[in-house]
C-alpha atoms as a PDB file:
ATOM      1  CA  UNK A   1      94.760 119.600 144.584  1.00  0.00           C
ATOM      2  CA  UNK A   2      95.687 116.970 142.587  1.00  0.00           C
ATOM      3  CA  UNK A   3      95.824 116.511 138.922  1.00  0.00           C
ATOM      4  CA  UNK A   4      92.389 115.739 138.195  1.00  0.00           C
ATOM      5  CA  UNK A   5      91.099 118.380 139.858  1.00  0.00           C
ATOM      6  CA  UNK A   6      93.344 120.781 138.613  1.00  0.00           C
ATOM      7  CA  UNK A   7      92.482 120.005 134.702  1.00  0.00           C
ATOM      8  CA  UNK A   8      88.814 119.775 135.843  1.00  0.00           C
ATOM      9  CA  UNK A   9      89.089 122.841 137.656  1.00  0.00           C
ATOM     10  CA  UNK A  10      90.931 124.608 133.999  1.00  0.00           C
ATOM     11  CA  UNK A  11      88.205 122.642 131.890  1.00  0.00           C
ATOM     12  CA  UNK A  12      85.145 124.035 133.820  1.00  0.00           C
ATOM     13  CA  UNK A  13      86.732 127.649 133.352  1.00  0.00           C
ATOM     14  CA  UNK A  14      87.888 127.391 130.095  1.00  0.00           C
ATOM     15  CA  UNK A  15      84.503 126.348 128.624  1.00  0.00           C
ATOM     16  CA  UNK A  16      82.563 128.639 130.876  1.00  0.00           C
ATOM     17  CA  UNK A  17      84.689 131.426 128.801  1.00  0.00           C
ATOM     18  CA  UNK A  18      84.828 130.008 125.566  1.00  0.00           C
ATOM     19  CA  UNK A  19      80.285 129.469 125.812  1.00  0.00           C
ATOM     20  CA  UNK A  20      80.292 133.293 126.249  1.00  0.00           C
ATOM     21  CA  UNK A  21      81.846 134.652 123.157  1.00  0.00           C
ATOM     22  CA  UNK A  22      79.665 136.262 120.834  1.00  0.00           C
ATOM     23  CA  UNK A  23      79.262 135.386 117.104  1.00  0.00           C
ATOM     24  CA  UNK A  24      80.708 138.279 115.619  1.00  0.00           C
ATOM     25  CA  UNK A  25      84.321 137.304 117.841  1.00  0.00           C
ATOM     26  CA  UNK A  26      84.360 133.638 116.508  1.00  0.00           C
ATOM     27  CA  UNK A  27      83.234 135.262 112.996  1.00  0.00           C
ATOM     28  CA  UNK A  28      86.970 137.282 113.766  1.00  0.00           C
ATOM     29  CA  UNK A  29      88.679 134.589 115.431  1.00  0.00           C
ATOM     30  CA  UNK A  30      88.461 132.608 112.407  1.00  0.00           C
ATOM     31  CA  UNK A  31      89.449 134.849 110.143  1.00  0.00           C
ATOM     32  CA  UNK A  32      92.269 135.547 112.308  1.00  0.00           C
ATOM     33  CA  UNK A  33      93.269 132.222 112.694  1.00  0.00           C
ATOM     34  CA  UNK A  34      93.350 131.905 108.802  1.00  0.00           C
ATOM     35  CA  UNK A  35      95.869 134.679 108.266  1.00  0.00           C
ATOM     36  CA  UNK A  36      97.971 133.659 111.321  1.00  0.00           C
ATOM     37  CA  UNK A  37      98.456 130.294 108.818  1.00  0.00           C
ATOM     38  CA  UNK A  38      99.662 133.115 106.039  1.00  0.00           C
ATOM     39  CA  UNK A  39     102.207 134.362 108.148  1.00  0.00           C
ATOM     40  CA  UNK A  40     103.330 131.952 110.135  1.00  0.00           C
ATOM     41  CA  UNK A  41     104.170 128.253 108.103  1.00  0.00           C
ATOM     42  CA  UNK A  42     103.842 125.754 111.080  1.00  0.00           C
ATOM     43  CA  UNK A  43     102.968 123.055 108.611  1.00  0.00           C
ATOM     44  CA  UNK A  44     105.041 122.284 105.444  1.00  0.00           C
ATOM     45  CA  UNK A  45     103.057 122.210 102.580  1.00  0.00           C
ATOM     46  CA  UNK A  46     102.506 119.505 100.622  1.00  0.00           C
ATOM     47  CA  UNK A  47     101.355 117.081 103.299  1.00  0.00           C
ATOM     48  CA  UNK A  48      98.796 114.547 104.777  1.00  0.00           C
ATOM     49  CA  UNK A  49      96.882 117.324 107.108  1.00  0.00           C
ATOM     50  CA  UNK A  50      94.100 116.323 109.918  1.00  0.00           C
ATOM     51  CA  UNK A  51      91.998 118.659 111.276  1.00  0.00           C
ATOM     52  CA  UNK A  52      89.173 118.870 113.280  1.00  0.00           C
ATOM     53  CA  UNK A  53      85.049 119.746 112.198  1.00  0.00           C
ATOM     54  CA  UNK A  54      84.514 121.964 114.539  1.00  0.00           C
ATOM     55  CA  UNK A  55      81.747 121.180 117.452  1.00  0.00           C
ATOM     56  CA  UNK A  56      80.308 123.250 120.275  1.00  0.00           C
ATOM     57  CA  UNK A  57      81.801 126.568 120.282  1.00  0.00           C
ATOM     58  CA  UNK A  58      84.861 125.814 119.144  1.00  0.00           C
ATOM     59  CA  UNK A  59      87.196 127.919 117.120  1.00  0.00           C
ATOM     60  CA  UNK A  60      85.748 127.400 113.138  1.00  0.00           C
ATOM     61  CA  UNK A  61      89.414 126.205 111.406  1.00  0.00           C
ATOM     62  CA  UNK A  62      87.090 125.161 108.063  1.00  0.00           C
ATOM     63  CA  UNK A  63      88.661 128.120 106.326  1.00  0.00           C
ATOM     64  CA  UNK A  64      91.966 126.668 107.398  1.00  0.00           C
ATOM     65  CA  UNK A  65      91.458 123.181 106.559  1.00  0.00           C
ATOM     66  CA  UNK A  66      90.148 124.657 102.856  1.00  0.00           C
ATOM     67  CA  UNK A  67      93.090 127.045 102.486  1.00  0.00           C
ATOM     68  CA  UNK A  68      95.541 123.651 103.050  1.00  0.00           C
ATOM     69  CA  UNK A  69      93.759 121.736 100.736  1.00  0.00           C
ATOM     70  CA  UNK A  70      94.579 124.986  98.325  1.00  0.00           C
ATOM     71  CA  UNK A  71      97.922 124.609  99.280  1.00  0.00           C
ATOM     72  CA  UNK A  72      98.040 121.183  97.780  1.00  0.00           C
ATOM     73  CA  UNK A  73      97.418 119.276 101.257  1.00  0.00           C
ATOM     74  CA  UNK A  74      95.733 116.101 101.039  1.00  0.00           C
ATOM     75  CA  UNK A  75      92.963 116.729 104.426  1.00  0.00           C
ATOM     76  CA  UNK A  76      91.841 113.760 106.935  1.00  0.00           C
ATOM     77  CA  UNK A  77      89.221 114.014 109.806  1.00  0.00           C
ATOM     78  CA  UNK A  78      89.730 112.092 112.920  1.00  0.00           C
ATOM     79  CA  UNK A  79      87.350 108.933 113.969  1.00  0.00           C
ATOM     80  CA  UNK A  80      86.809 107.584 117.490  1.00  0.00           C
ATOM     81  CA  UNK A  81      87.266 103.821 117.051  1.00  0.00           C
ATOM     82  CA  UNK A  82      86.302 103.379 120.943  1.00  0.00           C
ATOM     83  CA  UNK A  83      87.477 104.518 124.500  1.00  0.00           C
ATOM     84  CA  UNK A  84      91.053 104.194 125.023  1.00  0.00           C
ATOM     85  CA  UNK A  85      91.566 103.536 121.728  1.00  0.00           C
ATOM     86  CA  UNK A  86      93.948 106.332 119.495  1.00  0.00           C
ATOM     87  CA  UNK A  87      92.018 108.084 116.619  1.00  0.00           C
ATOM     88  CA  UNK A  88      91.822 106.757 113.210  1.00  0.00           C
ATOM     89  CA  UNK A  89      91.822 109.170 110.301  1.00  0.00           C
ATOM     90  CA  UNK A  90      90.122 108.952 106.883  1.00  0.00           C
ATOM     91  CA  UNK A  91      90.658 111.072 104.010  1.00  0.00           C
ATOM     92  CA  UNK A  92      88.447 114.232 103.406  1.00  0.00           C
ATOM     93  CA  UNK A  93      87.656 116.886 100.654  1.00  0.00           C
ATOM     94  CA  UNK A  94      86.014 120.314 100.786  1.00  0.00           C
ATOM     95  CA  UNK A  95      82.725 119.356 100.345  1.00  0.00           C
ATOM     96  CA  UNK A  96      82.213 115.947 100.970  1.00  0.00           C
ATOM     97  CA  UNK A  97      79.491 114.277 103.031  1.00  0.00           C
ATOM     98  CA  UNK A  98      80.365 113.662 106.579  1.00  0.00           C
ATOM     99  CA  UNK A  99      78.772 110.905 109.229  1.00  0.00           C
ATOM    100  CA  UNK A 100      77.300 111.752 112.878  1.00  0.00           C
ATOM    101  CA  UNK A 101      80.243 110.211 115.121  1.00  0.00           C
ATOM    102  CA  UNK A 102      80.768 110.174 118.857  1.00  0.00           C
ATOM    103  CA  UNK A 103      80.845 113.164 120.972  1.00  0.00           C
ATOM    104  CA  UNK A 104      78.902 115.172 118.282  1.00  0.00           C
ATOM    105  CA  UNK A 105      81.504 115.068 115.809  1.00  0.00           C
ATOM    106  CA  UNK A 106      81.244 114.701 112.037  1.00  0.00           C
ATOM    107  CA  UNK A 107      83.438 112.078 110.122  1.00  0.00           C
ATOM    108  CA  UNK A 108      83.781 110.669 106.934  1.00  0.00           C
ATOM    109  CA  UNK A 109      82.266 107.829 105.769  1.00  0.00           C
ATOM    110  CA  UNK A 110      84.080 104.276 106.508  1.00  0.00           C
ATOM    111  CA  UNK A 111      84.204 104.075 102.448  1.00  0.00           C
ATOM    112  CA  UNK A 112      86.826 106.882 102.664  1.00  0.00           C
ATOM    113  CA  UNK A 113      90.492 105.648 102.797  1.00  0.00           C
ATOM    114  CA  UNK A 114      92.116 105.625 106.030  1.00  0.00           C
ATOM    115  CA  UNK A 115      95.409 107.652 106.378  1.00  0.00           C
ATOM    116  CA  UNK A 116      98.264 108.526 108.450  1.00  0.00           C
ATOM    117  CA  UNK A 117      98.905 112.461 108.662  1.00  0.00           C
ATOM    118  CA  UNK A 118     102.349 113.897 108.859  1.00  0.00           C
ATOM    119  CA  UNK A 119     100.571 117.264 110.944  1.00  0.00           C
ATOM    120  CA  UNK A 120      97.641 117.224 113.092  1.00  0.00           C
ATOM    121  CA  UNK A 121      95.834 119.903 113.898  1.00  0.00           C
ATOM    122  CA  UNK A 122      94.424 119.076 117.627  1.00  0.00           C
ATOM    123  CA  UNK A 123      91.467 120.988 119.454  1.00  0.00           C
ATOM    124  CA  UNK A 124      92.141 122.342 122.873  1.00  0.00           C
ATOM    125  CA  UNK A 125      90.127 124.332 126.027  1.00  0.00           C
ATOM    126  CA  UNK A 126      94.005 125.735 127.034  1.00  0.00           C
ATOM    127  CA  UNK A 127      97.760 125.301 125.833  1.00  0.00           C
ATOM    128  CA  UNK A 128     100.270 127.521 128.028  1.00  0.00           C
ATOM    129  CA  UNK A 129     103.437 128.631 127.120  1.00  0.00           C
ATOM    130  CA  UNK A 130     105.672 125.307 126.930  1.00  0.00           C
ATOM    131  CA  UNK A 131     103.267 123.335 124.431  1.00  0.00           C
ATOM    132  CA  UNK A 132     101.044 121.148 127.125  1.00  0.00           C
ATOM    133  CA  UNK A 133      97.100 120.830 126.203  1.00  0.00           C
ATOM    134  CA  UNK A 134      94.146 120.270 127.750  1.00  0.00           C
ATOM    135  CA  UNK A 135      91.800 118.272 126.193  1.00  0.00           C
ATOM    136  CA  UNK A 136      88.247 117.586 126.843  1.00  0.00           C
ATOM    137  CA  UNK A 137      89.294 114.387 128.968  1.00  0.00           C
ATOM    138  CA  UNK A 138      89.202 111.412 126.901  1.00  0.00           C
ATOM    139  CA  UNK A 139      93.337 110.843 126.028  1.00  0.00           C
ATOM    140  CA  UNK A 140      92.434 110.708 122.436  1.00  0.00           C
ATOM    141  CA  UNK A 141      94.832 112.763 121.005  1.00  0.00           C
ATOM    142  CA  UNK A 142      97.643 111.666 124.063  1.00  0.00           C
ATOM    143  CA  UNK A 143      97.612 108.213 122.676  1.00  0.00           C
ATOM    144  CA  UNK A 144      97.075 109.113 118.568  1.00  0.00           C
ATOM    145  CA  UNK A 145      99.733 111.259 119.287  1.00  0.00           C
ATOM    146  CA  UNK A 146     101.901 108.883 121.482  1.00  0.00           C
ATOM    147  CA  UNK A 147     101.773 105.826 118.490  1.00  0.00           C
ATOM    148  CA  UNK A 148     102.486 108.190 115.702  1.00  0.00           C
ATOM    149  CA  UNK A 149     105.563 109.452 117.013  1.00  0.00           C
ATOM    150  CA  UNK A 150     106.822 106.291 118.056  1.00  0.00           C
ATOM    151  CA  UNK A 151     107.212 105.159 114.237  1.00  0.00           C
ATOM    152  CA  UNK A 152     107.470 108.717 112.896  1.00  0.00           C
ATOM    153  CA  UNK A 153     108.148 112.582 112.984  1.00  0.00           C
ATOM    154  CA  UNK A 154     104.317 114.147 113.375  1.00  0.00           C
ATOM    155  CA  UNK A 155     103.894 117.806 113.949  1.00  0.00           C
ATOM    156  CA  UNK A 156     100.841 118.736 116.330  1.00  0.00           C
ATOM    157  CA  UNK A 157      99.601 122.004 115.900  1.00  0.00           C
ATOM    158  CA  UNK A 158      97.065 123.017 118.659  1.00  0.00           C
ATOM    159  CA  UNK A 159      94.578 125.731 117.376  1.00  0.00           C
ATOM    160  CA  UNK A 160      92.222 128.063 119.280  1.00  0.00           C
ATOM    161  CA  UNK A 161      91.885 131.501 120.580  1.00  0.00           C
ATOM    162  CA  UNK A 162      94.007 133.425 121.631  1.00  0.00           C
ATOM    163  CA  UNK A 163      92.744 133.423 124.742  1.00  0.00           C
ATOM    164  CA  UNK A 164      93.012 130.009 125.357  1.00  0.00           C
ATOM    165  CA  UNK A 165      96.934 130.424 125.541  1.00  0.00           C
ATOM    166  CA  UNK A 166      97.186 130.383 129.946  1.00  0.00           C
ATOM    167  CA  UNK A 167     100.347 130.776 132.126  1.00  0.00           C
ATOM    168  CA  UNK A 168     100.047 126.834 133.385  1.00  0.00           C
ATOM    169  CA  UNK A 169      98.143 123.826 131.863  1.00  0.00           C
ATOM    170  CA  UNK A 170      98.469 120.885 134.866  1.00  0.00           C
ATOM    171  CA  UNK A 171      99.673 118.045 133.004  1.00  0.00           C
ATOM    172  CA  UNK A 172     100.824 114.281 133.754  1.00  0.00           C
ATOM    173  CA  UNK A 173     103.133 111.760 132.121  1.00  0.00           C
ATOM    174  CA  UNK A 174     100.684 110.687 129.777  1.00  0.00           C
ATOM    175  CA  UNK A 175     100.028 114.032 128.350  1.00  0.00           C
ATOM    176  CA  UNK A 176     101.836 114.970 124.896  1.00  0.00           C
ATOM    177  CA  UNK A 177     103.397 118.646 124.348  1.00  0.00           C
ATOM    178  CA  UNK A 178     102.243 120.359 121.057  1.00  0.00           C
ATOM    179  CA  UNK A 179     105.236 121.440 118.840  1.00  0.00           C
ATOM    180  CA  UNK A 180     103.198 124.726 117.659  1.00  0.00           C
ATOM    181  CA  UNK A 181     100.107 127.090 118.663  1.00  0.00           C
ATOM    182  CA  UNK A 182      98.029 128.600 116.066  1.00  0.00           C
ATOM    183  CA  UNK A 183      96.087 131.469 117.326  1.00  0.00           C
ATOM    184  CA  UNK A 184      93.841 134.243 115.907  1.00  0.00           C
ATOM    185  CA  UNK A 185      96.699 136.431 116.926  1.00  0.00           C
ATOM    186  CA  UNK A 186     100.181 134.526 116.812  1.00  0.00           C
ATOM    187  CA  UNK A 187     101.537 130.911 116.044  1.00  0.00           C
ATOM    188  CA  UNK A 188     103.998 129.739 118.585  1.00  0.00           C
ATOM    189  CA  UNK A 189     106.678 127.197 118.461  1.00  0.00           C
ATOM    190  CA  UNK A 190     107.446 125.039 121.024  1.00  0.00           C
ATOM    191  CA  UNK A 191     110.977 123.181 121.315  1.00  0.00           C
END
């Protein structure tokens, strides 16, 4: 099999399971997720934080992203300037209006400030045990990643469920490893 196939094969799985939860388990999830943050510190606080709006059925980290704006974080949401290209992030507030982008995602507006975040936190469909991710496809957060940490330290902080942690993600030299795993159950490091 080679590595396509494999991630496809992981992908196809991955959102076959994560379409069947019910409400009340990503009502949980969440709420999990938010007091894994309490306990566990994978991002130092004060910082320039990007998350994620949440689409499809992924995990809901908007109580996250508001408890790190509590926490004195200044927030960002990602942009898709174009395929191939790395994200672009622009400043964000609880509460301000966001733009359709690409994909289904939400964004600020372009009158928002652009910034550079010292954490990211990155979606996923799987993350095993040594930090790799697998994405929806697109190399977004590979390259974002990839030019950040060529000028800078960055910490990448996949969230999801718990579930979502697997023995083996299939992954290639242009992949990037996570440095932590947030979880509605644990937050892992990776070295």
């Amino acid at each position: 099999m080679t590595l396509i196939d494999a991630k496809r094969t992981l992908r196809s799985a991955m959102l076959a399971w994560r379409g069947a939860l019910e409400e009340e388990e990503r009502r949980t999830a969440a709420a999990g997720l938010l007091a894994t943050l309490r306990r566990e510190r994978p991002i130092e606080t004060p910082a320039v934080v990007s998350g994620f709006w949440p689409i499809k059925d992924e995990i809901d980290i908007r109580p996250l992203m508001i408890e790190l704006f509590n926490q004195g974080c200044q927030l960002a949401l990602p942009v898709v300037q174009g395929r191939g290209q790395p994200l672009l992030f622009r400043a964000w507030r609880p509460g301000d209006p966001l733009e359709a982008g690409v994909f289904g995602t939400l964004q600020p507006s372009a009158r928002r400030e652009t910034v550079e975040p010292d954490a990211l936190l990155v979606p996923l469909l799987a993350c095993d045990k040594e930090g790799w991710r697998l994405g929806y496809g697109g190399g977004f957060y590979d390259r974002t990643l990839l030019g950040l940490r060529a000028t800078r330290k960055v910490t990448a902080v996949g969230v999801g469920f718990d579930a979502q942690v697997v023995p083996d993600v299939p992954h290639g030299p242009g992949d990037q490893r996570l440095d932590w795993m947030l979880t509605d159950r644990r937050a892992c490091a990776f070295v």
